[in-house]
Each structure stands twice: as C-alpha cells, then as structure tokens.
N, C-alpha and C. Protein backbone atom coordinates (compact mmCIF):
# COMPACT_ATOMS: atom_id res chain seq x y z
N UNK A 1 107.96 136.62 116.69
CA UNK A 1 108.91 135.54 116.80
C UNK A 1 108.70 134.58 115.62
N UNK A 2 109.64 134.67 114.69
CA UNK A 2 109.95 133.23 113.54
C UNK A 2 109.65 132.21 114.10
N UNK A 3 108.78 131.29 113.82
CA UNK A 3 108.43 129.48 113.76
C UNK A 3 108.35 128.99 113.03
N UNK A 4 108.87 127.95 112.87
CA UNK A 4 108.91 126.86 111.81
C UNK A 4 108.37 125.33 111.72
N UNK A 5 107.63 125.03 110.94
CA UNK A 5 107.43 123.63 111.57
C UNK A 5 107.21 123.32 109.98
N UNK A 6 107.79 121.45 110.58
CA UNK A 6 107.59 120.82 109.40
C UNK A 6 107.53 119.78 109.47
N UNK A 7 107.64 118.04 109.16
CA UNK A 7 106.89 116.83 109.49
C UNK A 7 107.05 116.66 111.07
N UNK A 8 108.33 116.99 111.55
CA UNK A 8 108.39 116.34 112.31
C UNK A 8 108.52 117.35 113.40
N UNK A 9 107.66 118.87 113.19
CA UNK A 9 107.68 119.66 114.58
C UNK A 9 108.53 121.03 114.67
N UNK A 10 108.12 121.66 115.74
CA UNK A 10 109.04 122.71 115.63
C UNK A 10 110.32 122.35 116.41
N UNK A 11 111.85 123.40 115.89
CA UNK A 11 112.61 123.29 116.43
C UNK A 11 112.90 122.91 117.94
N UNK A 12 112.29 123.73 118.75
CA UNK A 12 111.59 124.15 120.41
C UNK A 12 111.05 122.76 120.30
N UNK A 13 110.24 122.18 119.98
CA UNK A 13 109.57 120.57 120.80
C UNK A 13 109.73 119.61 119.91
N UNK A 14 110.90 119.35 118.71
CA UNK A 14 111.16 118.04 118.38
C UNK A 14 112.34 117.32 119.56
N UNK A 15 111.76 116.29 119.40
CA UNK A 15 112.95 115.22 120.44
C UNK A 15 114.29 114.58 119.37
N UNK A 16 114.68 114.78 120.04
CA UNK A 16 116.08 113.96 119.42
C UNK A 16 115.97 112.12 119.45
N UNK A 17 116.23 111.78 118.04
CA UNK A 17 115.75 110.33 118.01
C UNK A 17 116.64 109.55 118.93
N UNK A 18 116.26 108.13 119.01
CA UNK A 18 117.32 107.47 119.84
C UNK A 18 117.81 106.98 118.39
N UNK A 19 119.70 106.27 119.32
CA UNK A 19 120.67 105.20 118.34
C UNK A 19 119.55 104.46 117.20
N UNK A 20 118.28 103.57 118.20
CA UNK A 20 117.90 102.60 117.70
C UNK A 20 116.87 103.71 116.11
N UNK A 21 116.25 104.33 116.76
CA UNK A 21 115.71 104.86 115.79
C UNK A 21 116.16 105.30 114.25
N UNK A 22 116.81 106.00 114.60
CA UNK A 22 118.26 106.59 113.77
C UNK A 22 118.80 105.63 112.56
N UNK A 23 119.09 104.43 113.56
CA UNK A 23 119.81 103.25 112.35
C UNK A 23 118.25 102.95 112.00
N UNK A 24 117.35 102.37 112.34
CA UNK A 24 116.09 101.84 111.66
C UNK A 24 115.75 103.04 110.25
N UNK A 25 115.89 104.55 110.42
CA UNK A 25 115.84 105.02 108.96
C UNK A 25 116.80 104.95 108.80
N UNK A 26 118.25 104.96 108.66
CA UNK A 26 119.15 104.81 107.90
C UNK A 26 119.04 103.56 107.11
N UNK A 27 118.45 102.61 107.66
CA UNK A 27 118.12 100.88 106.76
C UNK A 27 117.09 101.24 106.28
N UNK A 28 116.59 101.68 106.33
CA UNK A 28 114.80 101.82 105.75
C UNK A 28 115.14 102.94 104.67
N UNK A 29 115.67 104.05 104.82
CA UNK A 29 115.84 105.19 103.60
C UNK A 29 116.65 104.47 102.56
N UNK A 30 118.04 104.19 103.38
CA UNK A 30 119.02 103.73 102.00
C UNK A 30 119.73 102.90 102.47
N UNK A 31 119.04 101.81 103.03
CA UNK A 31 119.79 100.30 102.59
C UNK A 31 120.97 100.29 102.99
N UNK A 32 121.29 100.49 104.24
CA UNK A 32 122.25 101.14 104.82
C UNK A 32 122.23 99.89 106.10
N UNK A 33 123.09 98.70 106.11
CA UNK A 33 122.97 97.52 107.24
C UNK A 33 123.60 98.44 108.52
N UNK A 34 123.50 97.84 109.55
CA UNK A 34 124.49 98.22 110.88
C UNK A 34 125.20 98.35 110.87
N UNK A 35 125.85 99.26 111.18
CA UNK A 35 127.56 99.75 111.16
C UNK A 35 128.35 100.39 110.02
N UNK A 36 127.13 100.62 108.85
CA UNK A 36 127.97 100.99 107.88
C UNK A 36 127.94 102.39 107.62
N UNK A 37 127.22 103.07 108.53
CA UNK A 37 127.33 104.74 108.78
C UNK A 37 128.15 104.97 109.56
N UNK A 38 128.69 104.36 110.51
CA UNK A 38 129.91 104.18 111.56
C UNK A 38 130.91 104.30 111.04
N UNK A 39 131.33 102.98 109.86
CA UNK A 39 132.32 102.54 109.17
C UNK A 39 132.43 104.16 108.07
N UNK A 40 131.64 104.56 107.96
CA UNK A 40 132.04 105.54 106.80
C UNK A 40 132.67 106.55 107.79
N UNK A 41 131.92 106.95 108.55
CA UNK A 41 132.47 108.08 109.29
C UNK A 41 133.60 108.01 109.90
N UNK A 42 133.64 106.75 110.39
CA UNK A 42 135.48 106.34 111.07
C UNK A 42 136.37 106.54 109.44
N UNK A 43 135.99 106.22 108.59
CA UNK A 43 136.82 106.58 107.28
C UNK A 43 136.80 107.65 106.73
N UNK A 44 135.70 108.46 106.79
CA UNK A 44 135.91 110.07 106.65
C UNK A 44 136.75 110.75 108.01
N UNK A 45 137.38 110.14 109.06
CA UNK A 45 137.39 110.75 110.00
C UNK A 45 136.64 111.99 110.81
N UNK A 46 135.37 111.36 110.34
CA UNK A 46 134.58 112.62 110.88
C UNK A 46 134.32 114.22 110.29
N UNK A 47 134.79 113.88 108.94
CA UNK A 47 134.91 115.30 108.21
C UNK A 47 134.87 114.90 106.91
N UNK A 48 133.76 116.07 106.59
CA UNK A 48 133.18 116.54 104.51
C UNK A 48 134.59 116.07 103.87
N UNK A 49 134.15 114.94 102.90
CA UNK A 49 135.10 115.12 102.30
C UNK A 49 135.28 115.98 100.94
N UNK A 50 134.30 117.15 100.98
CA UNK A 50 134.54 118.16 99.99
C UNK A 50 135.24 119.61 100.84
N UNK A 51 134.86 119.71 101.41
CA UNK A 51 134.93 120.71 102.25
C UNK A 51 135.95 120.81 103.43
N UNK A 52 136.12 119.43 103.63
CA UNK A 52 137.22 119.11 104.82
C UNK A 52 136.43 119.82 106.90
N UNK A 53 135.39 120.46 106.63
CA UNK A 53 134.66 120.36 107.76
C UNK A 53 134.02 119.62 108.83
N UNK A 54 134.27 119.91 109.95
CA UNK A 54 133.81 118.69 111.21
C UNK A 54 132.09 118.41 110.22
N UNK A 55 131.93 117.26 110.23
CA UNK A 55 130.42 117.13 110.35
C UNK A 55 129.39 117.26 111.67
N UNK A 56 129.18 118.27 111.66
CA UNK A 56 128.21 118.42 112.70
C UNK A 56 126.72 118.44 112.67
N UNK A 57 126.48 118.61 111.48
CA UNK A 57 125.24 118.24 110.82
C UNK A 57 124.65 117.37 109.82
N UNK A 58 125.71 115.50 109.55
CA UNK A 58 125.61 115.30 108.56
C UNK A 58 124.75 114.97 107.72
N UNK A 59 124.86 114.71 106.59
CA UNK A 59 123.88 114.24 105.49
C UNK A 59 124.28 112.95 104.94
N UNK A 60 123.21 112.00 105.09
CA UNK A 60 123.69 110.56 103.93
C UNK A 60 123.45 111.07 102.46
N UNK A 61 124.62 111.04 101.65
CA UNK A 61 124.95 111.31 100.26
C UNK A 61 124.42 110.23 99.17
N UNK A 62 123.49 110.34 98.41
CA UNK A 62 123.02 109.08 97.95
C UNK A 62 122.78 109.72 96.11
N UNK A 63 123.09 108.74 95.54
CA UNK A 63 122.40 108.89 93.92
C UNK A 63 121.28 109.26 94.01
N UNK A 64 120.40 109.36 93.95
CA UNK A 64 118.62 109.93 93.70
C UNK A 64 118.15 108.53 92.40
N UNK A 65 119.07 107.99 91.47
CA UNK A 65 118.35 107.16 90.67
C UNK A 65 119.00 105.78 91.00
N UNK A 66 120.02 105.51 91.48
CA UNK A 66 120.32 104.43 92.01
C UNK A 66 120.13 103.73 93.27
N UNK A 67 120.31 105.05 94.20
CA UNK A 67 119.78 104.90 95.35
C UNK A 67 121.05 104.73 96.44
N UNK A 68 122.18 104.31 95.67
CA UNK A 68 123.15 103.87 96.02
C UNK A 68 124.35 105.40 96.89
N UNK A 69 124.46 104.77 98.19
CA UNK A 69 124.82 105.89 98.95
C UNK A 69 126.20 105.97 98.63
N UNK A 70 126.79 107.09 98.85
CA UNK A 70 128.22 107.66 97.87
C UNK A 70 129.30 108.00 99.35
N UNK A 71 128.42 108.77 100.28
CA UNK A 71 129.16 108.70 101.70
C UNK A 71 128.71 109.94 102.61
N UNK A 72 129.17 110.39 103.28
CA UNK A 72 128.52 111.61 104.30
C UNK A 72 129.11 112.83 103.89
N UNK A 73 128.14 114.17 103.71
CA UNK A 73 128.61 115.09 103.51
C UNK A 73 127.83 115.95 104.74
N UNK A 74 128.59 117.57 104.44
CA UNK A 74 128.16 117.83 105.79
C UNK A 74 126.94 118.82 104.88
N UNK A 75 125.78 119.82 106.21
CA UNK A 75 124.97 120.11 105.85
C UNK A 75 124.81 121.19 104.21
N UNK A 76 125.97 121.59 104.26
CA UNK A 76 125.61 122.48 103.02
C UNK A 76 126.36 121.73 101.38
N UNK A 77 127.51 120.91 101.72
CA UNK A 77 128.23 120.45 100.51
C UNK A 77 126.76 119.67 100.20
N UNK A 78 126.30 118.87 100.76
CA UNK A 78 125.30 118.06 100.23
C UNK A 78 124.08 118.96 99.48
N UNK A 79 123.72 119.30 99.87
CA UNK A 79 122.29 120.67 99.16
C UNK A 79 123.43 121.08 97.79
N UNK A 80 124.63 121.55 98.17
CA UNK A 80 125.10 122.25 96.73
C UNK A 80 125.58 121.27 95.88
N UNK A 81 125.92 119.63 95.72
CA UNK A 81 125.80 118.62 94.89
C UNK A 81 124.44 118.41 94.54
N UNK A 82 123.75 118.73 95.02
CA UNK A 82 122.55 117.89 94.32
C UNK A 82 121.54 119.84 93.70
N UNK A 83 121.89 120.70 94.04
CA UNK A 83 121.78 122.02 93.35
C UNK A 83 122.36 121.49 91.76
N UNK A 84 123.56 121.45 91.97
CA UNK A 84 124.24 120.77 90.68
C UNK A 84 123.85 120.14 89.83
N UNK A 85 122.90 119.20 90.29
CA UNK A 85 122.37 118.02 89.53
C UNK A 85 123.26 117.19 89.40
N UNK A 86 123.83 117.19 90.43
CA UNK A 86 124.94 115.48 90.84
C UNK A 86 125.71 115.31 89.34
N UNK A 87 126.04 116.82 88.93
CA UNK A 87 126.97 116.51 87.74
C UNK A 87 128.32 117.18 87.52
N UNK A 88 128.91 116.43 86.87
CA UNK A 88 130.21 116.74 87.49
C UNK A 88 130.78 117.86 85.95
N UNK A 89 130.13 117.78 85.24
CA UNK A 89 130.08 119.02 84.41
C UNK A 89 129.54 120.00 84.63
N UNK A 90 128.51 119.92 85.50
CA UNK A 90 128.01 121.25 85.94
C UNK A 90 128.86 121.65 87.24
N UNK A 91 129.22 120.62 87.53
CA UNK A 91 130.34 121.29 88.98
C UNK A 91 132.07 121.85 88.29
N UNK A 92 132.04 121.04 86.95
CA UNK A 92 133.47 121.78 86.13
C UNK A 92 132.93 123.26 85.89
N UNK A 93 131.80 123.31 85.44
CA UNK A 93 131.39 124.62 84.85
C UNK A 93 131.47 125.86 86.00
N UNK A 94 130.90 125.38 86.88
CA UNK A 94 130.84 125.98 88.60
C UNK A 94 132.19 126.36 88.61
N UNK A 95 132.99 125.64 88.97
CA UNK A 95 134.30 125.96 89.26
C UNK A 95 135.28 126.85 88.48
N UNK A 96 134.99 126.57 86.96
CA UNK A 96 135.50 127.79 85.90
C UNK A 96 134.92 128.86 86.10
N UNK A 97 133.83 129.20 86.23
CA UNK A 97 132.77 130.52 86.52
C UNK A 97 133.89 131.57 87.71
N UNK A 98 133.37 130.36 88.93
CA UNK A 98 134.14 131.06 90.34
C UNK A 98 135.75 130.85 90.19
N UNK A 99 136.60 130.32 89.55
CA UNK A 99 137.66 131.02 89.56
C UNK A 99 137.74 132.24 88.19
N UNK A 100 137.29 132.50 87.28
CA UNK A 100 137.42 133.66 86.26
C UNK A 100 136.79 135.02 87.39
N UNK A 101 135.28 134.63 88.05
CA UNK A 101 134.51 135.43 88.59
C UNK A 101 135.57 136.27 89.93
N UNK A 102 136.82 135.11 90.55
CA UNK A 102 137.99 135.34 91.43
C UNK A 102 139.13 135.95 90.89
N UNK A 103 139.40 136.05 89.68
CA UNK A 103 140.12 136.20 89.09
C UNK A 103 141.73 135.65 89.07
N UNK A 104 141.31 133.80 89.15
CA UNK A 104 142.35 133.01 89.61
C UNK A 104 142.44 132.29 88.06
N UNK A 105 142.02 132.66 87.01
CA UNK A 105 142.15 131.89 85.77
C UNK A 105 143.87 132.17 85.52
C-alpha cells in the first residue's frame, strides 16, 4: 500500500483545518486581510481563471518576489505558471510549441 506523508501527515489522519485557522495562514503567508479570499472567489465565480474549472482544490496565486497575490488558481494551472517561471514569454513560447506540435499554426 502507497503512503505518503509530509509536514502535515498522511492523507488517512490529517484533519481538515477550521475557517479560523485557514484565514490565520492566509494573513500570515500572504498578507491576505479578512474577506479578501472570499472577495476574490465571489469574483472569479468560483472558477480558474485560466482554465475556466470549478476550483476544487484551490491555490493562492502569488509573485514569489513581490509577494503580491495575483488571485486563485485551481490545483494544476498554478504548478504550470510557476513551471513557467511566471513568464509570460515562456508561456508565448509554450503556446507556439503546442499549437505547431497540434498542428493549429
């Protein structure tokens, strides 16, 4: 049987944080006051805005050198922006690749 564990436990016996917890790292990671993970998500309507997918797993989207959060993506758009190197030439380059590689040029 596969197990996994990592800071905070295996799948099988981590607890699910409470509200209060939750917002205390969201202020503590990225400066993120009350209500303003709410406010984004009522404005994403609840969905990637790369991908257009329910968020069911989201991610806070943040610069890495500013720190400054950009908005919610869901579990995989976020990993493949920052694969990228949060650049938007390397995401032009990406995108020319996979449409020639599609053969949509």
């Amino acid at each position: 049987m596969h197990r996994w564990n990592n800071r905070y436990g295996s799948r099988r016996t981590r607890r699910k944080k409470t509200a209060a917890e939750t917002h205390a790292h969201l202020e503590s990671k990225y400066n993120l006051p009350p209500g303003s993970y709410k406010s984004m998500w009522v404005a994403q309507r609840g969905l990637c805005p790369i991908c257009d997918d329910v968020l069911v797993r989201p991610h806070v989207d943040h610069d890495h050198v500013s720190g400054v959060v950009r908005g919610i993506l869901c579990h995989r758009c976020n990993p493949g922006i920052g694969m990228l190197k949060d650049s938007v030439e390397n995401l032009r380059r990406a995108e020319k690749y996979l449409a020639h590689a599609l053969g949509t040029v």
